[in-house]
Protein backbone atom coordinates (compact mmCIF):
# COMPACT_ATOMS: atom_id res chain seq x y z
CA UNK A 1 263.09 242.82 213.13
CA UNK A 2 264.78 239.66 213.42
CA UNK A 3 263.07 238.62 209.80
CA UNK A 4 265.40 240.17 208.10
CA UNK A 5 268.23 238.06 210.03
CA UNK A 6 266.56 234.47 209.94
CA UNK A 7 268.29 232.16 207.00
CA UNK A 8 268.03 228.43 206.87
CA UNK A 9 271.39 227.17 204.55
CA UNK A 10 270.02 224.06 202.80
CA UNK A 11 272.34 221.80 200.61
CA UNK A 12 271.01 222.25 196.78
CA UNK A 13 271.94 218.81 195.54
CA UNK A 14 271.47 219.22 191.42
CA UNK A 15 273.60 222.31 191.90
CA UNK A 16 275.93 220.87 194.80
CA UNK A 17 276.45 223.80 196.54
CA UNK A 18 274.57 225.21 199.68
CA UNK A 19 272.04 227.32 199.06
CA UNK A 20 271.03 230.47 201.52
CA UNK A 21 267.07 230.43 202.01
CA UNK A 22 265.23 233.71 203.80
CA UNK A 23 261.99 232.77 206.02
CA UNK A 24 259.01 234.23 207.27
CA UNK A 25 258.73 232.23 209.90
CA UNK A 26 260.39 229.68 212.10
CA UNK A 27 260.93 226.27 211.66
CA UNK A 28 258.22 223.92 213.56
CA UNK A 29 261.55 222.25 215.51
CA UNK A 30 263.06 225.75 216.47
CA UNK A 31 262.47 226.52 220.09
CA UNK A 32 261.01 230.16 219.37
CA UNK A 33 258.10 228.17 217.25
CA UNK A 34 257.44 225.65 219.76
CA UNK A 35 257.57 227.93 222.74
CA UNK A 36 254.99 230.22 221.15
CA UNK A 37 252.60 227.57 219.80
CA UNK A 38 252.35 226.36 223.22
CA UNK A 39 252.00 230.16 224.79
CA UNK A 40 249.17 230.47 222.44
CA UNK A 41 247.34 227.29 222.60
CA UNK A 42 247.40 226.92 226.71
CA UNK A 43 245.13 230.65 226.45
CA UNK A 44 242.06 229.41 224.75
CA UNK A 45 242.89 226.34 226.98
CA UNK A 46 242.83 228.29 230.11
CA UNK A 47 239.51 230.43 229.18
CA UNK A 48 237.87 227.19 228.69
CA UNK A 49 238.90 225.49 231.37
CA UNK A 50 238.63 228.27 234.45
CA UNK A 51 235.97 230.59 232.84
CA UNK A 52 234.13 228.32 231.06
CA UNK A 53 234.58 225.18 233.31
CA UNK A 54 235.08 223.25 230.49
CA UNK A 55 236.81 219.68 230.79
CA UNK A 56 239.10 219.64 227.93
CA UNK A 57 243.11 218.44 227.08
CA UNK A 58 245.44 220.69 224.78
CA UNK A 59 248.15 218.91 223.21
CA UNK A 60 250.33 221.38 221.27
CA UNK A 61 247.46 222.19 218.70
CA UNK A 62 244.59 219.31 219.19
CA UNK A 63 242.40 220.40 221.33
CA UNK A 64 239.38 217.81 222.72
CA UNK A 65 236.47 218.99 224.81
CA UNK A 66 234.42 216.82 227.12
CA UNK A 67 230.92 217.39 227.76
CA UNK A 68 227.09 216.49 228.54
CA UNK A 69 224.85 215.29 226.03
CA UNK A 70 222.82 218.41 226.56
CA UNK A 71 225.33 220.89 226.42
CA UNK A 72 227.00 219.59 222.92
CA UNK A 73 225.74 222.22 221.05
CA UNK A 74 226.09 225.22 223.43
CA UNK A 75 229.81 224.37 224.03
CA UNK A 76 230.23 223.69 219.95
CA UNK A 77 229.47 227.18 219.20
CA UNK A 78 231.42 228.38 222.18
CA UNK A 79 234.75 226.80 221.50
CA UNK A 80 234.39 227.90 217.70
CA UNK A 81 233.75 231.76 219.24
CA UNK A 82 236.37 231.35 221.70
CA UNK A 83 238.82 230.33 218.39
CA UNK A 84 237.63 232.53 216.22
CA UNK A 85 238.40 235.53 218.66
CA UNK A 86 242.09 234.13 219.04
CA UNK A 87 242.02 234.01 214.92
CA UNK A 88 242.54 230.36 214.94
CA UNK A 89 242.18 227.97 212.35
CA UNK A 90 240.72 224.39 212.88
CA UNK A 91 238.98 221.77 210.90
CA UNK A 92 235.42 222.58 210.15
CA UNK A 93 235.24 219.70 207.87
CA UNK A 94 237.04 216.38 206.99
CA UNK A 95 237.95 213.64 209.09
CA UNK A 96 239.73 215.75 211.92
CA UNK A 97 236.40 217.89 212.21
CA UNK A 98 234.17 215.53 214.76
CA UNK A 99 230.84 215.93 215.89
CA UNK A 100 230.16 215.59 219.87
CA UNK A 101 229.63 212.50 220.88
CA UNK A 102 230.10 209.23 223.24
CA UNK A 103 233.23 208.02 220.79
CA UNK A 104 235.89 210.42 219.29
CA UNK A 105 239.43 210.51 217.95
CA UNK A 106 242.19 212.69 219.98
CA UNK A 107 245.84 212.43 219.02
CA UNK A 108 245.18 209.07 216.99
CA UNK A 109 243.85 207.65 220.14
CA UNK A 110 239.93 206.47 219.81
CA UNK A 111 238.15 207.31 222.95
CA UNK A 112 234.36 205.34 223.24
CA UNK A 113 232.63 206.95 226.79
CA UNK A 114 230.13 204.73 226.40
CA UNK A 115 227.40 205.15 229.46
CA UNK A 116 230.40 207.30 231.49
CA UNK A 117 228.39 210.14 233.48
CA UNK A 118 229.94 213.24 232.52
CA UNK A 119 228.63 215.10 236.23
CA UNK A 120 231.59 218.34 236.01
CA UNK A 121 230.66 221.05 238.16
């Protein structure tokens, strides 16, 4: 296992010396982290998308779905089974956890939809 190899030297500075830290995982800005959160998020992305014919973005780990009115609630519960069988975490509550509707925040960006038709096939 390569856990037992991964140390991260950080400079202590009340004891001015480095100081040699063990981790359990990588660092978000190593390329092995990055490489995998994106692996893992474009799956759910691609069920959605091709088997569910969802229209939906994935941006590292945001993840916005786009849908009719009428199909808010049967898409709600099958985004939340289609993360809960990937054993992901997302906000249930709080301001990141949205309800469907015309205007939402993605990424810090405010969509509004207004009257837009959303006719996907």
């Amino acid at each position: 296992m390569t856990r037992e190899l991964l140390r991260l030297l950080v400079w202590v500075d009340d004891q001015q010396k480095p100081c040699l830290l063990g981790l359990n995982a990588l660092p978000f800005d190593a390329s092995g982290s990055v490489s995998c959160l994106l692996r893992i998020s474009m799956a759910p992305w691609c069920i959605g998308t091709v088997g569910l014919k969802w229209c939906w973005t994935v941006v590292y780990d945001d993840s916005t779905v786009v849908c009719k009115k009428k199909l808010s609630r049967n898409t709600e519960l099958a985004a939340e089974t289609l993360f809960a069988l990937f054993g992901m975490w997302y906000a249930k509550e709080g301001s990141k956890a949205m309800d469907f509707g015309p205007c939402f925040k993605t990424l810090g960006l405010l969509v509004k939809l207004g009257n837009a038709l959303l006719d996907f096939p």
